[in-house]
ModelCIF file with pLDDT and N, C-alpha, C, O atoms, coordinates in Angstrom:
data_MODEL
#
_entry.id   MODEL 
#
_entity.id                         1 
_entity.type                       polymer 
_entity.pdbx_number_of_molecules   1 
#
_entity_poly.entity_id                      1 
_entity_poly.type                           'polypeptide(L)' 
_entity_poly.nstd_linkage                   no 
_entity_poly.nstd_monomer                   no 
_entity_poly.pdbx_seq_one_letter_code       
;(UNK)(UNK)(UNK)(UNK)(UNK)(UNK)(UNK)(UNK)(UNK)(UNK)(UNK)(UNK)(UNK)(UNK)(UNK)(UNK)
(UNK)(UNK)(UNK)(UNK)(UNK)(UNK)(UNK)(UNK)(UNK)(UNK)(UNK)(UNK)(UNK)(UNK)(UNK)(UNK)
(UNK)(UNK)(UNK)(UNK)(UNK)(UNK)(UNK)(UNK)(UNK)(UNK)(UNK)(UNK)(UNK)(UNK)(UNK)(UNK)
;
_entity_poly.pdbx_seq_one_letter_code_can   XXXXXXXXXXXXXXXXXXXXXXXXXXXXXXXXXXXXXXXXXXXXXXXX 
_entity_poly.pdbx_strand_id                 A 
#
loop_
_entity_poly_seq.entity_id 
_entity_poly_seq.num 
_entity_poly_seq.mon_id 
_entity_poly_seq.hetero 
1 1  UNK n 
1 2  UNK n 
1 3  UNK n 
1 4  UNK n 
1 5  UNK n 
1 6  UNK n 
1 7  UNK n 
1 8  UNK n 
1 9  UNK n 
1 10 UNK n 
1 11 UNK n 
1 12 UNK n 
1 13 UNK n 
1 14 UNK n 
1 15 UNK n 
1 16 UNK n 
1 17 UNK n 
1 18 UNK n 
1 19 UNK n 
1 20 UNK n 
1 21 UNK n 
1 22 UNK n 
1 23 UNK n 
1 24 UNK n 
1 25 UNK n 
1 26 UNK n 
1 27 UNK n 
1 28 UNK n 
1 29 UNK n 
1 30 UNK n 
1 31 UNK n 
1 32 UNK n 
1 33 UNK n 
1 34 UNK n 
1 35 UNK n 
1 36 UNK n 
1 37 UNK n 
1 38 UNK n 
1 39 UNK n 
1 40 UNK n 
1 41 UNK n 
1 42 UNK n 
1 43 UNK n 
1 44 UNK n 
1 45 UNK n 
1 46 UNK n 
1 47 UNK n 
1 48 UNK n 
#
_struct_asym.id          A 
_struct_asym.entity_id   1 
#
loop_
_ma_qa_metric.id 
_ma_qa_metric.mode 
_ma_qa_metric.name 
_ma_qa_metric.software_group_id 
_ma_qa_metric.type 
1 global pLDDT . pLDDT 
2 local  pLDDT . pLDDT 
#
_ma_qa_metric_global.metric_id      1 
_ma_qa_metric_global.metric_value   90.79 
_ma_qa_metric_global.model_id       1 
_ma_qa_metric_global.ordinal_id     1 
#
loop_
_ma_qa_metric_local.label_asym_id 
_ma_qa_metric_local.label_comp_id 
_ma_qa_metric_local.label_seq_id 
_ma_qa_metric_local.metric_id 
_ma_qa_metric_local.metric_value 
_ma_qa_metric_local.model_id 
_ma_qa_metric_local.ordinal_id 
A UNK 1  2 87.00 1 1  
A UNK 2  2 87.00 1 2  
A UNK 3  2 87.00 1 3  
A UNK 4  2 87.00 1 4  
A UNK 5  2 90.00 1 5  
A UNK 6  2 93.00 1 6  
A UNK 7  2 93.00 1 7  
A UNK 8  2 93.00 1 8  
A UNK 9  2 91.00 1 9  
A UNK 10 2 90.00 1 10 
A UNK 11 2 85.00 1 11 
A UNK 12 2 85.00 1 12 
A UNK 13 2 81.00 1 13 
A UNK 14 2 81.00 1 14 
A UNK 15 2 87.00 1 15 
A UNK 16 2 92.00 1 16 
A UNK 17 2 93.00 1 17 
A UNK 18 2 93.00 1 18 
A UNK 19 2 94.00 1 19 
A UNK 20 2 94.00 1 20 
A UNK 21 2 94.00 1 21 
A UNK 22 2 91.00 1 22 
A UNK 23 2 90.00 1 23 
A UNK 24 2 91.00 1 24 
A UNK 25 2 93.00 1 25 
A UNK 26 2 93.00 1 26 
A UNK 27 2 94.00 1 27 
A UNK 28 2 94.00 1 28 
A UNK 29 2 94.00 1 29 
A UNK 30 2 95.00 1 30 
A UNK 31 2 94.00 1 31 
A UNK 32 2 93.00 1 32 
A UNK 33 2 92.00 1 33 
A UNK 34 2 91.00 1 34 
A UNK 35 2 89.00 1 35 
A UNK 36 2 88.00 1 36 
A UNK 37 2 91.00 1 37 
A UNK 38 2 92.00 1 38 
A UNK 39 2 91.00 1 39 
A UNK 40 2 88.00 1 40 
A UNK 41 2 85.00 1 41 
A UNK 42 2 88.00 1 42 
A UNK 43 2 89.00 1 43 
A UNK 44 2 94.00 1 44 
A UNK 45 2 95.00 1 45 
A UNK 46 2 96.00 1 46 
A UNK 47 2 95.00 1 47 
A UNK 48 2 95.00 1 48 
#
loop_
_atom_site.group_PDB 
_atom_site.id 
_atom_site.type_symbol 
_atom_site.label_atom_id 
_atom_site.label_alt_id 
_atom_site.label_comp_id 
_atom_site.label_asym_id 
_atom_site.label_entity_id 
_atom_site.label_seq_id 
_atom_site.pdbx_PDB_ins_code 
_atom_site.Cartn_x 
_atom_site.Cartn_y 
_atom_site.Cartn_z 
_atom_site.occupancy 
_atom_site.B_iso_or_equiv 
_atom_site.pdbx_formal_charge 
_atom_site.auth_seq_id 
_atom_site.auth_comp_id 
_atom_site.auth_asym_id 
_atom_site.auth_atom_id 
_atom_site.pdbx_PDB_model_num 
ATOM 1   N N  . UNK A 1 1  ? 2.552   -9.230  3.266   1.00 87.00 ? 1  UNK A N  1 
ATOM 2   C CA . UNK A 1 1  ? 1.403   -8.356  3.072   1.00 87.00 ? 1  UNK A CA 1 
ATOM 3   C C  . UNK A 1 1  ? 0.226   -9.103  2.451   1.00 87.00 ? 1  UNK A C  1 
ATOM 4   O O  . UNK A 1 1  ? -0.789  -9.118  3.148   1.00 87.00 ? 1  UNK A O  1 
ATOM 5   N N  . UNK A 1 2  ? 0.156   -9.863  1.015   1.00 87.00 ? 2  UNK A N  1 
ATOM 6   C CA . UNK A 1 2  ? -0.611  -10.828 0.790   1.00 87.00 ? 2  UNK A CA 1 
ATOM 7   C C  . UNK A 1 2  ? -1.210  -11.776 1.872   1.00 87.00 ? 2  UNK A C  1 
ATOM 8   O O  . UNK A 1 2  ? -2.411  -12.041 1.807   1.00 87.00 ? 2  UNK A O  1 
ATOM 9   N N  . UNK A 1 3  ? -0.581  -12.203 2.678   1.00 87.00 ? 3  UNK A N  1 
ATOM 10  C CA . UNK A 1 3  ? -1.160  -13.121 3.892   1.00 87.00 ? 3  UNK A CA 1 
ATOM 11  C C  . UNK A 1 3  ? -2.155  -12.026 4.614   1.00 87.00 ? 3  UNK A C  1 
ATOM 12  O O  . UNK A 1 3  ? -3.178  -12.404 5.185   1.00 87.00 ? 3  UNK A O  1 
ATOM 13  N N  . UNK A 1 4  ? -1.902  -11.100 4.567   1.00 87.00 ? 4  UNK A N  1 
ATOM 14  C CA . UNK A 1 4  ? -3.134  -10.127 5.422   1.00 87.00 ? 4  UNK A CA 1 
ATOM 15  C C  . UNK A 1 4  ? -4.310  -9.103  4.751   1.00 87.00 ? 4  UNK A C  1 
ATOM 16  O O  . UNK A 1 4  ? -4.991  -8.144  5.114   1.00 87.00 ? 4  UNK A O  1 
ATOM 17  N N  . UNK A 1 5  ? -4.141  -9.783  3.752   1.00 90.00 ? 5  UNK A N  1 
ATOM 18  C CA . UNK A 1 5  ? -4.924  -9.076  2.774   1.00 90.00 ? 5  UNK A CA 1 
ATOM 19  C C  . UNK A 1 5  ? -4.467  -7.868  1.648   1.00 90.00 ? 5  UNK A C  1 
ATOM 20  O O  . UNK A 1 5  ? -5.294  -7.066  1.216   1.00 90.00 ? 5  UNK A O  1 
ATOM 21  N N  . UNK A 1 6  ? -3.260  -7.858  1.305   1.00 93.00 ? 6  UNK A N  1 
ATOM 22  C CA . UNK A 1 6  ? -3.094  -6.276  0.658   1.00 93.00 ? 6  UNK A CA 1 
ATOM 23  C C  . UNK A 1 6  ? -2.364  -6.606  -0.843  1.00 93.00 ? 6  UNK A C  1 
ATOM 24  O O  . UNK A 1 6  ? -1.307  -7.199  -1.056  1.00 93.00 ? 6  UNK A O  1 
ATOM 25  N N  . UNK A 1 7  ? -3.092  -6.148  -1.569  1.00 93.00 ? 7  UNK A N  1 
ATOM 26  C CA . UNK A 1 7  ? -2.623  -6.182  -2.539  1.00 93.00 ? 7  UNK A CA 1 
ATOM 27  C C  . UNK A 1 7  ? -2.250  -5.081  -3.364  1.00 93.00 ? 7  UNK A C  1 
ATOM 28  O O  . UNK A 1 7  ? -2.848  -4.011  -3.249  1.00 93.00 ? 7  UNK A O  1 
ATOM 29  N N  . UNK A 1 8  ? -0.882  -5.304  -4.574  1.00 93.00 ? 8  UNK A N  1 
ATOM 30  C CA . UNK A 1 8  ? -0.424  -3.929  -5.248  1.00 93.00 ? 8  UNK A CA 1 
ATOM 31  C C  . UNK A 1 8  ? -1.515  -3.451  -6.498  1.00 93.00 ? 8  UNK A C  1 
ATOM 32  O O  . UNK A 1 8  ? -2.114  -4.026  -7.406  1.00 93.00 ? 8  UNK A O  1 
ATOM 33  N N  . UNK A 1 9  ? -1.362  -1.601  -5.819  1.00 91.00 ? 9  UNK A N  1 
ATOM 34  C CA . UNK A 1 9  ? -2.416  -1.050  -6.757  1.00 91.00 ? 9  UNK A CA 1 
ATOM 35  C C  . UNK A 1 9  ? -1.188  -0.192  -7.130  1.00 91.00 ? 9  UNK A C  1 
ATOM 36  O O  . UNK A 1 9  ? -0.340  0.268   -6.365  1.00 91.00 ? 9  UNK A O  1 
ATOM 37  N N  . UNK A 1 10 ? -1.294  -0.052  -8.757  1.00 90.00 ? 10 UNK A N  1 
ATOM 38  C CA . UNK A 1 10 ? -0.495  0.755   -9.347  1.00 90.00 ? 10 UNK A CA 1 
ATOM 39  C C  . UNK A 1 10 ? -0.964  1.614   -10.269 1.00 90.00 ? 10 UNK A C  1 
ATOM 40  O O  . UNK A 1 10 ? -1.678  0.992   -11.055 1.00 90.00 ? 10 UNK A O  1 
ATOM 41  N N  . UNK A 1 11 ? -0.876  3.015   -10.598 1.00 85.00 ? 11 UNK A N  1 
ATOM 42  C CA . UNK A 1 11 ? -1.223  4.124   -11.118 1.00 85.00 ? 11 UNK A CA 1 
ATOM 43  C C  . UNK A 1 11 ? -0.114  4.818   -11.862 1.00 85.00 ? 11 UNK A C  1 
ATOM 44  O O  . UNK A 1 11 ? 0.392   5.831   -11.377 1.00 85.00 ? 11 UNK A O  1 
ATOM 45  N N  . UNK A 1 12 ? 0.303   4.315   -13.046 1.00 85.00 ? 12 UNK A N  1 
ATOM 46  C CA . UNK A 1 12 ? 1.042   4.738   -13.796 1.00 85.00 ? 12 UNK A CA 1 
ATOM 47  C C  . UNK A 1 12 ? 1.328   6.083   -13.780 1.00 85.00 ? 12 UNK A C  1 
ATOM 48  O O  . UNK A 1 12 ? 0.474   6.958   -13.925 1.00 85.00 ? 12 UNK A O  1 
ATOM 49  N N  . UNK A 1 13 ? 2.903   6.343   -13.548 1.00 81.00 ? 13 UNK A N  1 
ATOM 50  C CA . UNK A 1 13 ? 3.132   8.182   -13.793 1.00 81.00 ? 13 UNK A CA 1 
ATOM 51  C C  . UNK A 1 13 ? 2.566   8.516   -12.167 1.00 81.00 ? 13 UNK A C  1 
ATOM 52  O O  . UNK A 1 13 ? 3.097   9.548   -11.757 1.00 81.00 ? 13 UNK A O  1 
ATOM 53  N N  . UNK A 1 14 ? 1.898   8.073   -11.449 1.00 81.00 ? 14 UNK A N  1 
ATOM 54  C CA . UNK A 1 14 ? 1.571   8.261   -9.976  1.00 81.00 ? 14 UNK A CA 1 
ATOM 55  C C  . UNK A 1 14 ? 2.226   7.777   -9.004  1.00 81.00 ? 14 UNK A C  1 
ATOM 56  O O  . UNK A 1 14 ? 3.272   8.261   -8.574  1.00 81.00 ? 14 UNK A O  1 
ATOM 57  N N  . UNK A 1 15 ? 1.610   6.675   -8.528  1.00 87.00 ? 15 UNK A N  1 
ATOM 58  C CA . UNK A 1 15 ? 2.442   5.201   -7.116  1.00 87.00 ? 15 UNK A CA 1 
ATOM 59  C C  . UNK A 1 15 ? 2.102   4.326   -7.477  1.00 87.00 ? 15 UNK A C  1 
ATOM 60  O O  . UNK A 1 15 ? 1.532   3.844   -8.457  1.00 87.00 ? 15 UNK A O  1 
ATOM 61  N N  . UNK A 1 16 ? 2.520   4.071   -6.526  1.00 92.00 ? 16 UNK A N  1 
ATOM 62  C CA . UNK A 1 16 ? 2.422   2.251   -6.207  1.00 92.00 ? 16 UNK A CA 1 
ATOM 63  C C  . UNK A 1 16 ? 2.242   2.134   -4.954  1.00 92.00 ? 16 UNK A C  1 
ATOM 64  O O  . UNK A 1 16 ? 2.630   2.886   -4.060  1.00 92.00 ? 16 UNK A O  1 
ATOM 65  N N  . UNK A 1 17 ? 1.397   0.778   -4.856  1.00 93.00 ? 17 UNK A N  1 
ATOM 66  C CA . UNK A 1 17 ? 0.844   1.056   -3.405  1.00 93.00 ? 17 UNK A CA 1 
ATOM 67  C C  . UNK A 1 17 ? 0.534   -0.351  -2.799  1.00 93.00 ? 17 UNK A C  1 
ATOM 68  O O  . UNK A 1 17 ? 0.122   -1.216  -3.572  1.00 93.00 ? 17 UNK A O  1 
ATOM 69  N N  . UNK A 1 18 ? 0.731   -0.704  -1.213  1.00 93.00 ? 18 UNK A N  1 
ATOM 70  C CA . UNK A 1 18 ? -0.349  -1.947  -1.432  1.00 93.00 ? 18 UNK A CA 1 
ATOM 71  C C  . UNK A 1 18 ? -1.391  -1.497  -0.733  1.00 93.00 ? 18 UNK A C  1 
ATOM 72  O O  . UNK A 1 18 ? -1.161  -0.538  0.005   1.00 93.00 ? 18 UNK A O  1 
ATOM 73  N N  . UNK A 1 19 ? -2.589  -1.972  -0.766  1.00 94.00 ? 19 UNK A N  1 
ATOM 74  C CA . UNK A 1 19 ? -3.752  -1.708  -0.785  1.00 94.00 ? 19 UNK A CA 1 
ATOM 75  C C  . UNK A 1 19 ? -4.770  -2.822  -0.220  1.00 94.00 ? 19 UNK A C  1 
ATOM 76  O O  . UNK A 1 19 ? -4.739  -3.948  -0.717  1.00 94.00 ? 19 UNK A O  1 
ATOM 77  N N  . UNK A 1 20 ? -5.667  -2.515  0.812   1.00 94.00 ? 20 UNK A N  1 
ATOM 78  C CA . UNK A 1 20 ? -6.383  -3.875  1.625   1.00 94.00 ? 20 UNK A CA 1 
ATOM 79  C C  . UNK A 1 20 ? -7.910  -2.889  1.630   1.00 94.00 ? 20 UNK A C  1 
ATOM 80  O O  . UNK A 1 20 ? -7.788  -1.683  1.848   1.00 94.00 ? 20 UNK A O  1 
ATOM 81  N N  . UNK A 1 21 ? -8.852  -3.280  1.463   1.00 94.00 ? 21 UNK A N  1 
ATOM 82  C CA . UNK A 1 21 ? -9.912  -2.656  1.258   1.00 94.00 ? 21 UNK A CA 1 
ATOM 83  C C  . UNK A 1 21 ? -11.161 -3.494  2.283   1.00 94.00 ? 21 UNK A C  1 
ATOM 84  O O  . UNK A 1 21 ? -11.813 -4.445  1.851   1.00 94.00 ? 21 UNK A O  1 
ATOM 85  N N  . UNK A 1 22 ? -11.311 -2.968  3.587   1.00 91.00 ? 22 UNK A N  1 
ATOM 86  C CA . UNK A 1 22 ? -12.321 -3.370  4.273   1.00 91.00 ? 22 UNK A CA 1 
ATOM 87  C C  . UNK A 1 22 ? -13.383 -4.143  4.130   1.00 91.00 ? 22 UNK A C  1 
ATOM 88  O O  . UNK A 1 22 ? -13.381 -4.679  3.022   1.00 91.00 ? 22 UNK A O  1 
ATOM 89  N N  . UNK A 1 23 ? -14.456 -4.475  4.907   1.00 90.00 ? 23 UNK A N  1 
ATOM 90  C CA . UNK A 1 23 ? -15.411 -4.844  4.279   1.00 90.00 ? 23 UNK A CA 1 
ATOM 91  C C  . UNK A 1 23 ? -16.767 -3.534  4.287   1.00 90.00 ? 23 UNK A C  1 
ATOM 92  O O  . UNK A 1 23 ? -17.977 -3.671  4.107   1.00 90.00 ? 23 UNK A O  1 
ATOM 93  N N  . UNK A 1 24 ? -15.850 -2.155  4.607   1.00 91.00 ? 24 UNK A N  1 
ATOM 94  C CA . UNK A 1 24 ? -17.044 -1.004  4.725   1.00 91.00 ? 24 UNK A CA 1 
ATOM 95  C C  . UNK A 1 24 ? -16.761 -0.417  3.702   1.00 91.00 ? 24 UNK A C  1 
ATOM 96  O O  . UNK A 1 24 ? -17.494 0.541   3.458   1.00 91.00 ? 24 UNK A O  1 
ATOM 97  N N  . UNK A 1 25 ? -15.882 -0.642  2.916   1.00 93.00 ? 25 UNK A N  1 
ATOM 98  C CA . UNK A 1 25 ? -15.631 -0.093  1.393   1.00 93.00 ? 25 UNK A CA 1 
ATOM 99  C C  . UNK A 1 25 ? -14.433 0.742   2.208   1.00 93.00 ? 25 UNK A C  1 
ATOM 100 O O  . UNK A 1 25 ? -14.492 1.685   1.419   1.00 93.00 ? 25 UNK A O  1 
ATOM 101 N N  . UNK A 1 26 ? -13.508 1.117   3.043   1.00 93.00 ? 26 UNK A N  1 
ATOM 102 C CA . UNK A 1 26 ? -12.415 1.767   3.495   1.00 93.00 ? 26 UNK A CA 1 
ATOM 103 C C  . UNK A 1 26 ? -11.288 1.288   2.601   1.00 93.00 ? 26 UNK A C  1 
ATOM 104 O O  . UNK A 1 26 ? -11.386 0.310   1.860   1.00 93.00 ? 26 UNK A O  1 
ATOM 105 N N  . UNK A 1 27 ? -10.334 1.963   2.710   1.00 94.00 ? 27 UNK A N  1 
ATOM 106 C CA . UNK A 1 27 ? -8.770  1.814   1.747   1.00 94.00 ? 27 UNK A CA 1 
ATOM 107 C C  . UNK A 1 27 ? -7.989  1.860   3.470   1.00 94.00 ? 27 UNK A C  1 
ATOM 108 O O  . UNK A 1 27 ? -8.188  2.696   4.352   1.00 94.00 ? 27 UNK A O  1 
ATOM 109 N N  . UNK A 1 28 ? -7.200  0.803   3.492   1.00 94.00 ? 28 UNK A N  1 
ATOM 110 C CA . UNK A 1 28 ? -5.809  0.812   4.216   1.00 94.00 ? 28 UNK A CA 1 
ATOM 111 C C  . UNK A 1 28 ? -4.555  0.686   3.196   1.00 94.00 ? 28 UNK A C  1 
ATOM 112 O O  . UNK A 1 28 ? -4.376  -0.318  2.507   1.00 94.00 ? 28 UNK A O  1 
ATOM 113 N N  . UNK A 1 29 ? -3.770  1.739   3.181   1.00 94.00 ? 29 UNK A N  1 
ATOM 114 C CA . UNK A 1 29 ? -2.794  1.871   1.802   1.00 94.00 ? 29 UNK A CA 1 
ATOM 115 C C  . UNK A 1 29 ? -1.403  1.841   2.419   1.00 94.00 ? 29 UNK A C  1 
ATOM 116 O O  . UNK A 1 29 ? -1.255  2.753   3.232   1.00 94.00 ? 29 UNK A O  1 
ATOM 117 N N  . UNK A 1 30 ? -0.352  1.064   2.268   1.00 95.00 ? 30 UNK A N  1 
ATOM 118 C CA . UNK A 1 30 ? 1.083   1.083   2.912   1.00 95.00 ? 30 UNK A CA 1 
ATOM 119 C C  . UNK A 1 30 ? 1.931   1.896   1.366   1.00 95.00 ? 30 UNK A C  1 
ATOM 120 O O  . UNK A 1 30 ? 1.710   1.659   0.179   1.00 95.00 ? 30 UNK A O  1 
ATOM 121 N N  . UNK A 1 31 ? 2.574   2.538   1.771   1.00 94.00 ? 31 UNK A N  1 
ATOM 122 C CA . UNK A 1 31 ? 3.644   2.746   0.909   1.00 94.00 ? 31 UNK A CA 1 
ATOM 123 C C  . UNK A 1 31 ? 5.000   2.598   1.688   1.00 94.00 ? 31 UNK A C  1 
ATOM 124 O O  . UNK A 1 31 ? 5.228   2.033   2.758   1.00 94.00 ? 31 UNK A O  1 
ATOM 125 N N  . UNK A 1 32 ? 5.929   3.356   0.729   1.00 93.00 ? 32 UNK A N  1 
ATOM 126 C CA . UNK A 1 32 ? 7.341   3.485   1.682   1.00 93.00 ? 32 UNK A CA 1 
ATOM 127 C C  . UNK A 1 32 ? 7.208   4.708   2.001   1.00 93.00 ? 32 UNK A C  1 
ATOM 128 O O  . UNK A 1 32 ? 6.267   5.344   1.526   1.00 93.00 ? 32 UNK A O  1 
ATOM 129 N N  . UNK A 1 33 ? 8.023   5.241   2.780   1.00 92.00 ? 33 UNK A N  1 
ATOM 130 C CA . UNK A 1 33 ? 8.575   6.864   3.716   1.00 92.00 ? 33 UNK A CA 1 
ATOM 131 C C  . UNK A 1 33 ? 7.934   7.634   2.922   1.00 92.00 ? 33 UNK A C  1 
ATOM 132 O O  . UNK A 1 33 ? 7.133   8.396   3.464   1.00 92.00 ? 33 UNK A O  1 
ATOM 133 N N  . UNK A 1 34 ? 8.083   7.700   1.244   1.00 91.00 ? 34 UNK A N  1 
ATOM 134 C CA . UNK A 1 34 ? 7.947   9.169   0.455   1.00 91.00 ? 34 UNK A CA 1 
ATOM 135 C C  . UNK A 1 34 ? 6.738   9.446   -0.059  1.00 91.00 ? 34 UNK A C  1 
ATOM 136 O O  . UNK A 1 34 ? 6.432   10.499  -0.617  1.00 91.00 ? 34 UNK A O  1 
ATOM 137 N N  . UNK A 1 35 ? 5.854   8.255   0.173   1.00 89.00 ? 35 UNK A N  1 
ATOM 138 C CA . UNK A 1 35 ? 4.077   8.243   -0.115  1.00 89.00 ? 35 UNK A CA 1 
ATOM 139 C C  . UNK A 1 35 ? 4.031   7.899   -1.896  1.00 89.00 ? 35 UNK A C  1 
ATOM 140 O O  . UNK A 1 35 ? 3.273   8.265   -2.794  1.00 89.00 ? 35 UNK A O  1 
ATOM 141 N N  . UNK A 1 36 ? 4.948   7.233   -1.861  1.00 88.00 ? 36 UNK A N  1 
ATOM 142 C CA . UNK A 1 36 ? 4.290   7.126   -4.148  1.00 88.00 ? 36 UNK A CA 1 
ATOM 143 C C  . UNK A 1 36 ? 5.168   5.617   -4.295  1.00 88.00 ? 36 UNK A C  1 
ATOM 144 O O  . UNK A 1 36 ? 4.803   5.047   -5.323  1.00 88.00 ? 36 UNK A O  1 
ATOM 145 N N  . UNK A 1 37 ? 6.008   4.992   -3.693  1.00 91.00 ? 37 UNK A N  1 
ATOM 146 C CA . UNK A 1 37 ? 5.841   3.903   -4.045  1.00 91.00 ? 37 UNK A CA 1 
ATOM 147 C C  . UNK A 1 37 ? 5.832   2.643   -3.366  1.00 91.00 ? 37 UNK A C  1 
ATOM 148 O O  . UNK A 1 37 ? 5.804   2.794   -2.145  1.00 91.00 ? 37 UNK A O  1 
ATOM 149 N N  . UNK A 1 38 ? 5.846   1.418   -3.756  1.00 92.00 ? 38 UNK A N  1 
ATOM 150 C CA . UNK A 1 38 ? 6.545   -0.019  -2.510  1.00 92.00 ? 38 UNK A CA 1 
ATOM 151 C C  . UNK A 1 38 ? 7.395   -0.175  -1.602  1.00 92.00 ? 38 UNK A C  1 
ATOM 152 O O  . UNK A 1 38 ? 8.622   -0.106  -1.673  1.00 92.00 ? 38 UNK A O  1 
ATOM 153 N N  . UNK A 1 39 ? 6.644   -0.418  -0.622  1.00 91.00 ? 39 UNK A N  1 
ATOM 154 C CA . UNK A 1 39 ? 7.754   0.057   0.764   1.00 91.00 ? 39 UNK A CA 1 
ATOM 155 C C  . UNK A 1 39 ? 8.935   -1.538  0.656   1.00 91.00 ? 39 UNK A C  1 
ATOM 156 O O  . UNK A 1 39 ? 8.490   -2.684  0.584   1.00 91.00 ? 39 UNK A O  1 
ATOM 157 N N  . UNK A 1 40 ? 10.284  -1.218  0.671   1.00 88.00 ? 40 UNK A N  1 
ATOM 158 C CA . UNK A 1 40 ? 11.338  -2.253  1.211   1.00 88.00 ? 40 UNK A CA 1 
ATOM 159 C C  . UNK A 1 40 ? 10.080  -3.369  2.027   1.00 88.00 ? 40 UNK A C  1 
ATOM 160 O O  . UNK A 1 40 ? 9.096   -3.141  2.731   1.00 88.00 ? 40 UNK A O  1 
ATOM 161 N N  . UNK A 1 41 ? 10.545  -4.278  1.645   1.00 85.00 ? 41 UNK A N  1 
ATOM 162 C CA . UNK A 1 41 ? 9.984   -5.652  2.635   1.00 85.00 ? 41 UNK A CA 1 
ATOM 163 C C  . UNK A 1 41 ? 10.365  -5.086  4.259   1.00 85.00 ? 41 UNK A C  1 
ATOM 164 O O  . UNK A 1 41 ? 9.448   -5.266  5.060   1.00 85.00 ? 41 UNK A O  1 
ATOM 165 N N  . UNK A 1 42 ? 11.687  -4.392  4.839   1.00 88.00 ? 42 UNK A N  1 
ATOM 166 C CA . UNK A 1 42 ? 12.464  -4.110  5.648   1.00 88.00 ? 42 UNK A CA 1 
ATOM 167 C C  . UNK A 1 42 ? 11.748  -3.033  6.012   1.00 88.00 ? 42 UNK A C  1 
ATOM 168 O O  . UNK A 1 42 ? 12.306  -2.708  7.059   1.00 88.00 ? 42 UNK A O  1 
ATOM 169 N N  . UNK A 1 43 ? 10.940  -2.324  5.844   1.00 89.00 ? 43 UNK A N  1 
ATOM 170 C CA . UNK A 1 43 ? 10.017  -1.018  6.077   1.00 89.00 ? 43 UNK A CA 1 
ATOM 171 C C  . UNK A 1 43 ? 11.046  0.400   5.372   1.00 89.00 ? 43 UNK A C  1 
ATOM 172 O O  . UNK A 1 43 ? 11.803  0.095   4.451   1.00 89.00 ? 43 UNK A O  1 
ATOM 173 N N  . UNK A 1 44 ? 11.029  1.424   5.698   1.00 94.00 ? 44 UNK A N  1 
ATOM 174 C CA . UNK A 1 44 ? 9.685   1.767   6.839   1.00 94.00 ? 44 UNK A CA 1 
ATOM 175 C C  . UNK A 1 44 ? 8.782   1.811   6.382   1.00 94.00 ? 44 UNK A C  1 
ATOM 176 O O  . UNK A 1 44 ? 8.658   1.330   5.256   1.00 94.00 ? 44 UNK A O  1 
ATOM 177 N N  . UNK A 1 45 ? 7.878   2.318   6.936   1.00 95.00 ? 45 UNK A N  1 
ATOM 178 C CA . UNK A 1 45 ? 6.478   2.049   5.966   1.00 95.00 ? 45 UNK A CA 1 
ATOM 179 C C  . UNK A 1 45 ? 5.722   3.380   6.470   1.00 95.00 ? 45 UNK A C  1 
ATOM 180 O O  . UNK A 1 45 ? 5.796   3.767   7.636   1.00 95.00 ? 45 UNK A O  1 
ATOM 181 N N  . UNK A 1 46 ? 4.983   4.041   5.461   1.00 96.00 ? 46 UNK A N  1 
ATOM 182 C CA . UNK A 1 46 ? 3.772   4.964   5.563   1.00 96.00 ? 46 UNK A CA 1 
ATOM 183 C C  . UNK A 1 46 ? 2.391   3.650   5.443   1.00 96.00 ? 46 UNK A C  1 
ATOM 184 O O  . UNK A 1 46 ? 2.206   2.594   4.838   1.00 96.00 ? 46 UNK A O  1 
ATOM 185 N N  . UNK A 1 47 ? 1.835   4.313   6.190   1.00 95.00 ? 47 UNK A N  1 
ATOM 186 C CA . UNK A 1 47 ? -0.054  3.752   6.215   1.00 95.00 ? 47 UNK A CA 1 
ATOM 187 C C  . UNK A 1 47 ? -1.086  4.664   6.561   1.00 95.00 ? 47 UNK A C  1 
ATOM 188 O O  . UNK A 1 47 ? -0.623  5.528   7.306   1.00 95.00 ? 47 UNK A O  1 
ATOM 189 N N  . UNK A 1 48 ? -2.047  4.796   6.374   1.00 95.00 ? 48 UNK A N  1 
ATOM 190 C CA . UNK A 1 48 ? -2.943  5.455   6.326   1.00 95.00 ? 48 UNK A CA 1 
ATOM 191 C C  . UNK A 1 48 ? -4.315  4.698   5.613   1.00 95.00 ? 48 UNK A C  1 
ATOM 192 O O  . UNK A 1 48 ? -5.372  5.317   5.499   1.00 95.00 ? 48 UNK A O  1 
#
């Protein structure tokens, strides 16, 4: 994920997330399946 730009944003008591931020000011955010924390290296993965 680092090789493509994404780095972990974390929000205590919230998620965890990785996080790649455009150059239009957009959020591309991966989590795992349940949307609140670090997806397995192995996926699956939520994005949005």
């Amino acid at each position: 994920f680092s090789k493509h730009g994404f780095e972990v944003e974390h929000t205590p008591g919230i998620a965890r997330s990785l996080i790649r931020i455009e150059g239009d000011g957009d959020q591309i955010i991966v989590t795992d399946e349940e949307g609140y924390d670090l997806p397995s290296s192995q996926g699956p993965f939520k994005v949005m």
